[in-house]
Protein backbone atom coordinates (compact mmCIF):
# COMPACT_ATOMS: atom_id res chain seq x y z
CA UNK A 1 32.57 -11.67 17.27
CA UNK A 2 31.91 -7.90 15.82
CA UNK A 3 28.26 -6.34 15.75
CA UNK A 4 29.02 -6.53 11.50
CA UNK A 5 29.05 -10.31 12.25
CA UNK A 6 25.59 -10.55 13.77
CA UNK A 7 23.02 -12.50 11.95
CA UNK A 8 19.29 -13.73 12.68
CA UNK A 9 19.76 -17.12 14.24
CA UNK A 10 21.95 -15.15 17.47
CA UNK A 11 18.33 -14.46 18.31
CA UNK A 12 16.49 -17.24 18.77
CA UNK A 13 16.59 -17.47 22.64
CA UNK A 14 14.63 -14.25 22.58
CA UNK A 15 10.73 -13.76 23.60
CA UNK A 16 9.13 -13.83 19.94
CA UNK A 17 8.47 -10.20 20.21
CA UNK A 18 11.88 -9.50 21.06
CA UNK A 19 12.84 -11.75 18.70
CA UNK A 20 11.03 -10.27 15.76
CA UNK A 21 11.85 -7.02 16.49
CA UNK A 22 15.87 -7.27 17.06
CA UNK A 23 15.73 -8.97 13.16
CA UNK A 24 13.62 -6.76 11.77
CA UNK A 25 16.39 -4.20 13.16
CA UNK A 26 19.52 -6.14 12.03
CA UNK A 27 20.81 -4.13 9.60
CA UNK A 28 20.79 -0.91 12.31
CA UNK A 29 22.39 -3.12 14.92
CA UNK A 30 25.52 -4.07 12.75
CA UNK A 31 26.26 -0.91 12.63
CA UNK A 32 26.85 -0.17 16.36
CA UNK A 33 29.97 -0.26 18.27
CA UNK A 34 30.60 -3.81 20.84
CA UNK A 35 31.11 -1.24 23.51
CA UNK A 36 27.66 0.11 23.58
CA UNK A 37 25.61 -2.85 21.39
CA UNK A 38 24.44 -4.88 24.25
CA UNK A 39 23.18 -2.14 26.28
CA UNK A 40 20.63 -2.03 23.87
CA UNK A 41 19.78 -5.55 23.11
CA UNK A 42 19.43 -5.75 26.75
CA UNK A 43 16.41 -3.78 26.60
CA UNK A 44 15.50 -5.50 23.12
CA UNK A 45 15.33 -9.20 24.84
CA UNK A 46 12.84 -7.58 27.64
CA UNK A 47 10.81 -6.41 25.31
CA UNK A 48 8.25 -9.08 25.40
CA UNK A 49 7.68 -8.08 29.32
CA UNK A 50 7.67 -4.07 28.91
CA UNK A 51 5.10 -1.82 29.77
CA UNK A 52 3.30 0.23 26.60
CA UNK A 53 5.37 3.62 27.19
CA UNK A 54 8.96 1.43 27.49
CA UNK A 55 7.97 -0.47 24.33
CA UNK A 56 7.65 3.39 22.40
CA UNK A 57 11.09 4.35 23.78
CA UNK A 58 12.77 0.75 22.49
CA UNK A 59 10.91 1.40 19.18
CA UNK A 60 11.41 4.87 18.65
CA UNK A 61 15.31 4.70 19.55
CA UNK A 62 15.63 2.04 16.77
CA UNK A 63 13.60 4.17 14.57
CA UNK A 64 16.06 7.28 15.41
CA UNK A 65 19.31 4.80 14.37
CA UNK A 66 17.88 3.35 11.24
CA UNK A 67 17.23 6.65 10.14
CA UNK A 68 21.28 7.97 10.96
CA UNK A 69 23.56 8.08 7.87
CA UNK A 70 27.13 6.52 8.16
CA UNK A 71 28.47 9.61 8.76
CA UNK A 72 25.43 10.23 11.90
CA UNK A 73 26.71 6.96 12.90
CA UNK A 74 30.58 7.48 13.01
CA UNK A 75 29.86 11.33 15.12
CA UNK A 76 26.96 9.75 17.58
CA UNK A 77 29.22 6.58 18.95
CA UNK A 78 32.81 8.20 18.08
CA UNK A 79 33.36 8.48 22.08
CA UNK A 80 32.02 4.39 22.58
CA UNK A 81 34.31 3.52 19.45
CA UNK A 82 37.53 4.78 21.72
CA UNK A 83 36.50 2.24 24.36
CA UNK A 84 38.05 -1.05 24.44
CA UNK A 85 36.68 -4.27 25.00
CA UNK A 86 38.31 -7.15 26.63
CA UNK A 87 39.00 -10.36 23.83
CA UNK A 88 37.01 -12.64 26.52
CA UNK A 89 33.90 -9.93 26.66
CA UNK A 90 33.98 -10.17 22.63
CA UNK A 91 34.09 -13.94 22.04
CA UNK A 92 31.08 -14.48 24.30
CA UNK A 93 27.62 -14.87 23.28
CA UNK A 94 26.95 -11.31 24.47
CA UNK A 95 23.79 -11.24 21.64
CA UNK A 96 22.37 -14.38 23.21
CA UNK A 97 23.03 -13.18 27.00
CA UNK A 98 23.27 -9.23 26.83
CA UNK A 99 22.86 -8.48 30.27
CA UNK A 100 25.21 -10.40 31.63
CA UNK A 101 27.87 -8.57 28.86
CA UNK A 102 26.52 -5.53 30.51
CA UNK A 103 27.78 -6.61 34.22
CA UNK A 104 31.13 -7.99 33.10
CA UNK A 105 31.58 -4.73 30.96
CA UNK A 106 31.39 -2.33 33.92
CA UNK A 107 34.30 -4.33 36.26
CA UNK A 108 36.43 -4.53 32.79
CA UNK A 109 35.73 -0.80 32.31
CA UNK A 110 36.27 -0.35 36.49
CA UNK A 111 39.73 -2.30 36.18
CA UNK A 112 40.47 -0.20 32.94
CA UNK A 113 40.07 3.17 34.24
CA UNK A 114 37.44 3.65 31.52
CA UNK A 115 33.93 3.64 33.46
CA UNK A 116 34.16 7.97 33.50
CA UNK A 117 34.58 7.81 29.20
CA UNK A 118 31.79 5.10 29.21
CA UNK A 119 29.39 7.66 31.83
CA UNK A 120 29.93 10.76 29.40
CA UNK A 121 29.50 8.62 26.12
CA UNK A 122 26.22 7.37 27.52
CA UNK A 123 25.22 10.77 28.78
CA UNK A 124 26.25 12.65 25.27
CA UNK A 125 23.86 9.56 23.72
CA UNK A 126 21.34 9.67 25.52
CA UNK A 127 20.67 13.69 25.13
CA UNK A 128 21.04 13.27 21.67
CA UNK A 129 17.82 10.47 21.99
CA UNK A 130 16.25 12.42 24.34
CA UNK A 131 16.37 14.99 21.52
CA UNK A 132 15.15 13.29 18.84
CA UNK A 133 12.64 12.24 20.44
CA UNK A 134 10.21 14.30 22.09
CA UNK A 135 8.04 13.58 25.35
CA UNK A 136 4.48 12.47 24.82
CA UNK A 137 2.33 14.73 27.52
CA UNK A 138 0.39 12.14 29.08
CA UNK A 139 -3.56 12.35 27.68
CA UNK A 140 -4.41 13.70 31.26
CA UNK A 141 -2.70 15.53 34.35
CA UNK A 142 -0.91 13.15 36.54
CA UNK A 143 -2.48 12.59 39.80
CA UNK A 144 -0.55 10.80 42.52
CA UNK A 145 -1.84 9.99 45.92
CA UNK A 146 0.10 8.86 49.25
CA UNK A 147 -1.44 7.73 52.05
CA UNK A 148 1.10 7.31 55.49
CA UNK A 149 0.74 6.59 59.02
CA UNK A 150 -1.23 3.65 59.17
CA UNK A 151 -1.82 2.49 62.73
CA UNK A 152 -0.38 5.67 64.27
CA UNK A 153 -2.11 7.60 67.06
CA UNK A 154 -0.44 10.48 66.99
CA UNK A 155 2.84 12.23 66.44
CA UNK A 156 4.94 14.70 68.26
CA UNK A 157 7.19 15.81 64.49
CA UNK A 158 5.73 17.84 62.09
CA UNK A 159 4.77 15.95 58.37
CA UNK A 160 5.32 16.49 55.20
CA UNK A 161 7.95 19.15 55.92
CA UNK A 162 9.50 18.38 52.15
CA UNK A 163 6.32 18.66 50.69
CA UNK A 164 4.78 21.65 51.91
CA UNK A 165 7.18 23.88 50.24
CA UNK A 166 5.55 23.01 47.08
CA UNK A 167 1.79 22.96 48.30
CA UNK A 168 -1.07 23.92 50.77
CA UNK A 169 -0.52 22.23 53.78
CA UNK A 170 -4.69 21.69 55.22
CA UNK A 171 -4.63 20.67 59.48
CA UNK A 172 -8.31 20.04 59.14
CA UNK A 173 -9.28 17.83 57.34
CA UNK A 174 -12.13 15.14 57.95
CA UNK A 175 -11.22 11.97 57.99
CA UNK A 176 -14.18 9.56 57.48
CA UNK A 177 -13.38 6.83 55.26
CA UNK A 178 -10.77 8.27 53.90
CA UNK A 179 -9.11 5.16 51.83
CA UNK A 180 -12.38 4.55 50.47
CA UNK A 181 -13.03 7.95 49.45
CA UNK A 182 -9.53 7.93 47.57
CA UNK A 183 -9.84 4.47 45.90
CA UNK A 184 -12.91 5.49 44.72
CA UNK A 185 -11.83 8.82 43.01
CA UNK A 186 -8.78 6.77 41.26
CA UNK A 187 -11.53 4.07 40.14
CA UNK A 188 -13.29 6.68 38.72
CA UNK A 189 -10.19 7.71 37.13
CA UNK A 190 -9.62 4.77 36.15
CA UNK A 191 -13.27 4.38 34.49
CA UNK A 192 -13.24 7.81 32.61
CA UNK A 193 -9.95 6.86 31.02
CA UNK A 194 -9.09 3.69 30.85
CA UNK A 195 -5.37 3.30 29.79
CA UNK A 196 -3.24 -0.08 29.96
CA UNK A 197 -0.94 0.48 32.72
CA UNK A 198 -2.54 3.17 33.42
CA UNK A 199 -4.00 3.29 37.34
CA UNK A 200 -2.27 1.92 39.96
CA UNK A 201 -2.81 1.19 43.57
CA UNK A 202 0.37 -0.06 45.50
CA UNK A 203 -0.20 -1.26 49.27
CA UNK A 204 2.61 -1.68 51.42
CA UNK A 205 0.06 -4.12 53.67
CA UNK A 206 -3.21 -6.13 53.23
CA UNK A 207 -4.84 -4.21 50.20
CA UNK A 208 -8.13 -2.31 50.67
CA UNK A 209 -11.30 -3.49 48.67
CA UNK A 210 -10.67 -1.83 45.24
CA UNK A 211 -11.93 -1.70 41.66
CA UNK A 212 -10.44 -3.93 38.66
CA UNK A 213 -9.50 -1.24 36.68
CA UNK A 214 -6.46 -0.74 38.81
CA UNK A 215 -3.62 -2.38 38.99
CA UNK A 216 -3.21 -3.20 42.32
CA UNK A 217 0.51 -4.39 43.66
CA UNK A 218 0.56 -5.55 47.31
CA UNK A 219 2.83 -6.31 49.65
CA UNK A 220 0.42 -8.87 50.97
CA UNK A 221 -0.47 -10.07 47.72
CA UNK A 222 3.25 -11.38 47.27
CA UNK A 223 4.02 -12.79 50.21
CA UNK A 224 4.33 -16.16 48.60
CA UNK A 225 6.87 -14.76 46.11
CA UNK A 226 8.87 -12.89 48.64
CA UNK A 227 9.20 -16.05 50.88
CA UNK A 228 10.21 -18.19 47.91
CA UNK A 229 12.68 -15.68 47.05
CA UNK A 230 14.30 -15.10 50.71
CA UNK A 231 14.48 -18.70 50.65
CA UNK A 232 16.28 -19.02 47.66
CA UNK A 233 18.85 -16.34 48.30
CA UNK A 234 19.68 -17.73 51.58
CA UNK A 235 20.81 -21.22 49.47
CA UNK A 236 22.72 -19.19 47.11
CA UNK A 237 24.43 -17.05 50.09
CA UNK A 238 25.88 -20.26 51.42
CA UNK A 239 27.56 -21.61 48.31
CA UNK A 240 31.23 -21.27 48.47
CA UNK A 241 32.42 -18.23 46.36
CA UNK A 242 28.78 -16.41 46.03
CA UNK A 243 29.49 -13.06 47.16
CA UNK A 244 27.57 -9.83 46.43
CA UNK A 245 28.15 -9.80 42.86
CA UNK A 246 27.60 -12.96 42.26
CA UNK A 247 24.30 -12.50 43.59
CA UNK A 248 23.47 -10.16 41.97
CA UNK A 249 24.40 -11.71 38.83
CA UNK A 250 21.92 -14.88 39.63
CA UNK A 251 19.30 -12.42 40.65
CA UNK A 252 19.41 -10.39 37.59
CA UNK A 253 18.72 -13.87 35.85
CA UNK A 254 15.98 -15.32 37.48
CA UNK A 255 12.53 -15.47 35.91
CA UNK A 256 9.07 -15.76 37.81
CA UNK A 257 8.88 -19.33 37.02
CA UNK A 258 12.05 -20.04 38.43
CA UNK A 259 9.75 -19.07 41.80
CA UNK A 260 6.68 -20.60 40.95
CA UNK A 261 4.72 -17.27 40.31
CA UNK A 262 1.14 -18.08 38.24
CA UNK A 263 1.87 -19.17 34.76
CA UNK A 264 -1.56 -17.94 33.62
CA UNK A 265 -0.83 -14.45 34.95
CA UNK A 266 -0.30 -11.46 32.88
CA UNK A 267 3.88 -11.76 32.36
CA UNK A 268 4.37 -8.36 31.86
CA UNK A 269 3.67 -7.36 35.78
CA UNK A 270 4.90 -10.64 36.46
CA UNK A 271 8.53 -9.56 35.68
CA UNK A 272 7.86 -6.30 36.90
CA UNK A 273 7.12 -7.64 40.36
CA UNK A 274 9.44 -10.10 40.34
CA UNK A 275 12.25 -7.20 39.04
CA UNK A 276 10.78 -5.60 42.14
CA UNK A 277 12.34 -8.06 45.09
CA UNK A 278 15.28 -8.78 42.91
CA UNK A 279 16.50 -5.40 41.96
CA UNK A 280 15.24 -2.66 45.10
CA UNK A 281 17.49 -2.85 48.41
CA UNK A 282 15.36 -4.15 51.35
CA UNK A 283 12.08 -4.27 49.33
CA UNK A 284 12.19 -8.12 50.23
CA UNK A 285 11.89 -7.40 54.06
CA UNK A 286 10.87 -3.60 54.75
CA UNK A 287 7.00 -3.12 53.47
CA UNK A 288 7.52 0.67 53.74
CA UNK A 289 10.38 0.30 51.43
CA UNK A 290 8.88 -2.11 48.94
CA UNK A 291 6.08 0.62 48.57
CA UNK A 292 8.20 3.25 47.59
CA UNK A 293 10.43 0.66 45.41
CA UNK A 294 7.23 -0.12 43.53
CA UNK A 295 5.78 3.69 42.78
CA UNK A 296 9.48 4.39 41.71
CA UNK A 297 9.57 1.52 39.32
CA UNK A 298 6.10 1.93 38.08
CA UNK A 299 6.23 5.90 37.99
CA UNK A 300 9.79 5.01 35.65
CA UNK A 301 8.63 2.30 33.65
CA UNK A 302 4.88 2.58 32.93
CA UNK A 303 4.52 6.32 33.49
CA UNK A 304 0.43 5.85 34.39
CA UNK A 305 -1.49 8.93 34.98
CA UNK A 306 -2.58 7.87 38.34
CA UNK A 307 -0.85 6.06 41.13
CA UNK A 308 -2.41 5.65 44.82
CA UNK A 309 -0.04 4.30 47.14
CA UNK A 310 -0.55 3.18 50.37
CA UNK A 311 2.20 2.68 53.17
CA UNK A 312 2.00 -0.16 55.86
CA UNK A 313 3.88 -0.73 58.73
CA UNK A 314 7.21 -2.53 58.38
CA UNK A 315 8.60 -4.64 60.57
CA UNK A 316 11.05 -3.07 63.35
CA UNK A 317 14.76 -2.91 62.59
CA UNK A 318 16.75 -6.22 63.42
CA UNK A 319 20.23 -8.16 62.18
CA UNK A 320 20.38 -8.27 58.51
CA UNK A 321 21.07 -12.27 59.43
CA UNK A 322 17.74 -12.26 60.63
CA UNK A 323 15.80 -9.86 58.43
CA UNK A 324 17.07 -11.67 55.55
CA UNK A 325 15.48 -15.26 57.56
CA UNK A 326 12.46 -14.15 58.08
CA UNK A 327 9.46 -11.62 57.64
CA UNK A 328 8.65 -10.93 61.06
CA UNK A 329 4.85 -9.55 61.13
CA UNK A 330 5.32 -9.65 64.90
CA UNK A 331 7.42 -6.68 65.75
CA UNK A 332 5.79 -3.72 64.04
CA UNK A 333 7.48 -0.61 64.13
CA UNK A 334 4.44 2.01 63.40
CA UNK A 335 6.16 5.15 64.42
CA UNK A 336 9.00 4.31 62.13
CA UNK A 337 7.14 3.40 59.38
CA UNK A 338 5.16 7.13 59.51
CA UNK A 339 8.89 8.53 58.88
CA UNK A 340 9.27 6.41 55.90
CA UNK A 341 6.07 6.92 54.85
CA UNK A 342 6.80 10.48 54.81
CA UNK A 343 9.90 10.45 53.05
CA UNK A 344 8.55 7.76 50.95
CA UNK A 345 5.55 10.07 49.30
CA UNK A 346 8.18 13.06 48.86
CA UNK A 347 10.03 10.62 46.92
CA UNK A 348 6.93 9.70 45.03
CA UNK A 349 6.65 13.34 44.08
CA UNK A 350 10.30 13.58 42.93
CA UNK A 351 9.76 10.87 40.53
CA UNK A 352 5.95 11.70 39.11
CA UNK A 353 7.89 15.36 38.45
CA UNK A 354 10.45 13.69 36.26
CA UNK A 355 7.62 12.45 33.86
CA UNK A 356 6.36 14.35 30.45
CA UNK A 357 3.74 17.16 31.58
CA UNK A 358 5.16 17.41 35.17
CA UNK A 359 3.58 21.23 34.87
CA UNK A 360 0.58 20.21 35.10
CA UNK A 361 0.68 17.30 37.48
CA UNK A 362 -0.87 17.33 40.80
CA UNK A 363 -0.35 15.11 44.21
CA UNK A 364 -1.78 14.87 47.47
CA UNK A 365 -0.01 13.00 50.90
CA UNK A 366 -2.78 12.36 53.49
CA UNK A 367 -1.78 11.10 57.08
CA UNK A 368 -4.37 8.27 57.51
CA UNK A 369 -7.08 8.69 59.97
CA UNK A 370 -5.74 11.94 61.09
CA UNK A 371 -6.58 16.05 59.82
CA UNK A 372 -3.26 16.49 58.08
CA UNK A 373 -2.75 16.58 54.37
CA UNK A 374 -0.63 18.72 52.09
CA UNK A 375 -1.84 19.04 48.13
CA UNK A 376 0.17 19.96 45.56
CA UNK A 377 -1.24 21.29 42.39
CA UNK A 378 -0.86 24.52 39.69
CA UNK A 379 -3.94 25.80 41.32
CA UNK A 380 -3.42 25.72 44.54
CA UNK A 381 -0.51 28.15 45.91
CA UNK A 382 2.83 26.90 47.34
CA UNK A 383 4.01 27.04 50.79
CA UNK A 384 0.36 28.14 51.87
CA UNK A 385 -1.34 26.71 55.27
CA UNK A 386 -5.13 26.32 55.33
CA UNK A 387 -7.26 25.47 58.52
CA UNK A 388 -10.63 25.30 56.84
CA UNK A 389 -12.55 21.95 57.69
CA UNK A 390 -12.21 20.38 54.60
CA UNK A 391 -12.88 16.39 53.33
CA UNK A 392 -10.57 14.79 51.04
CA UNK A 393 -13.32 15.07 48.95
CA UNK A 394 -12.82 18.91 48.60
CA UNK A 395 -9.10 18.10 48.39
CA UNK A 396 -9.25 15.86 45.17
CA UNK A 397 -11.46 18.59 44.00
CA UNK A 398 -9.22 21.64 44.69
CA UNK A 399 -6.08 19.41 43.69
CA UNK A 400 -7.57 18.05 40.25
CA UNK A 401 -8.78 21.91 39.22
């Protein structure tokens, strides 16, 4: 079947918003080539389970096709049209299962020697969307907080070596009650402008006492869903034939009542945590990784305006065998879970730069229970030292100016 052949019942396994909205669209997605099509019903069936600022970019892409004349059409997708499909990729139900078109696609494009024309056709689109659309500056500056080193005495390496290239780097700074002191200022956030989506606090351990208004994604919090999950891909390792792909596949497909996550919970960060252990590489057994994972994702997909995120100590380096067994609280590895941590907030920084009105965002990495903190911020000047006693008090003040 050709996208010209699409009609409204192909749609009716879809989440009624998702639904709704790929019908109300029909007429635009006819007009798209087979080779690029699902891609974007693939995002049209999650729709249901978006965050706000995803929804906006589904919504205004459609808006952007419906509004392309034939002749728009034919220039925008002339490089997709070249591609060829395999005959068993178009008879499938690829508008009832997308995604899994998606995955078959790329090893038919791999074993076609067409996956570097696919890569430039997708690039050349997605400037032209990028475009046509332009980037909403978010309502106020960005303000991401990481917090590292938890349960760490002291350390012979120098932190935040990444990071203070881009900001002040303060070696005395008081530490008293420091989490509080920051999940407080993000509550207050949090108060003053209350956004859906829009304040998070991520804990790579047992979660500090925090305010409502945030939403708050913990690695304790999910140990119930992690453990079903382990469990389940350990049955699905030991069926004949399952290899990586394969597992990936089934991953891909499973939904959070599949593991027995609260029906009465909102389903939007639902799928996003469940996306969270099924799509990140060792999120399901490092806690230092699953906090990084998590700001990545949320920093991506939500885009809120502030994000505290807390690093915990992972467990110590074993066997994937046994990793992949068992959660072992038991053998902490402190020390390196400070070098993640570290690594883990520059990354944080990377990806809260990659967001609309990056100029004006600020950030601040805090080694927990210690004097060392670098802040980054258009008022404060890069690659500067300061050994002023400060509190993060001051900090969130000189940071936020």
């Amino acid at each position: 079947m050709l996208p010209r052949d699409l009609t409204a019942d192909q749609f009716a396994g879809y989440p009624p918003e998702a639904r709704k909205l790929a019908v109300a669209n029909l007429d635009t997605l006819r007009r798209l080539p087979l080779s690029f099509l699902p891609s974007l019903l693939r995002e049209i069936a999650g729709f249901d389970y978006k965050f706000p600022a995803e929804r906006r970019a589904v919504t205004g892409e459609l808006s952007v096709l419906s509004g392309l004349t034939p002749a728009q059409i034919a220039e925008w997708f002339q490089a997709f049209s070249q591609l060829s499909v395999s005959p068993k990729l178009e008879q499938s139900d690829w508008p009832g299962h997308p995604g899994k078109f998606v995955e078959q696609q790329s090893e038919y494009l791999w074993s076609t020697h067409q996956l570097d024309a696919f890569r430039r056709a997708a690039t050349e689109y997605g400037d032209r969307i990028h475009a046509a659309i332009p980037p909403e500056p978010p309502p106020i500056n960005r303000l991401g907080i990481a917090i590292i080193g938890q349960g760490v005495a002291s350390t012979g390496e120098p932190l935040f070596r990444n990071l203070r290239k881009h900001g002040t780097y303060f070696a005395q700074v008081k530490p008293d009650n420091g989490v509080r002191v920051l999940l407080e200022a993000v509550a207050a956030r949090a108060a003053a402008h209350p956004l859906p989506y829009g304040h998070w606090y991520i804990d790579g351990g047992q979660p500090a006492e925090h305010s409502p208004a945030l939403i708050c994604v913990s690695w304790h919090g999910l140990e119930a869903l992690r453990a079903a999950l382990l469990r389940n891909m350990q049955a699905q390792i030991a069926r004949p034939g399952m290899g990586p792909e394969e597992l990936r596949t089934y991953l891909a497909q499973l939904t959070p009542a599949d593991l027995g996550m609260d029906r009465s919970a909102d389903p939007v960060l639902s799928y996003f945590q469940l996306k969270v252990f099924t799509e990140g590489s060792g999120t399901q057994i490092f806690s230092t990784t699953f906090a990084q994972w998590t700001a990545r994702e949320a920093l991506r997909r939500a885009q809120p305006v502030t994000m505290l995120v807390r690093f915990g100590v992972r467990q110590r380096q074993r066997p994937m065998n046994e990793l992949f067994s068992k959660v072992d609280a038991s053998a902490p590895d402190p020390a390196g879970s400070l070098i993640d941590g570290d690594m883990g907030a520059y990354y944080n920084w990377i990806n809260q730069q990659r967001l609309p009105g990056s100029e004006r965002s600020c950030f601040l990495v805090w080694f927990e229970g210690h004097n060392q903190a670098v802040a980054v911020s258009p008022s404060l000047a890069p690659g500067t030292q300061s050994t002023s006693a400060a509190t993060l008090t001051d900090l969130l003040t000189w940071v936020t100016a």
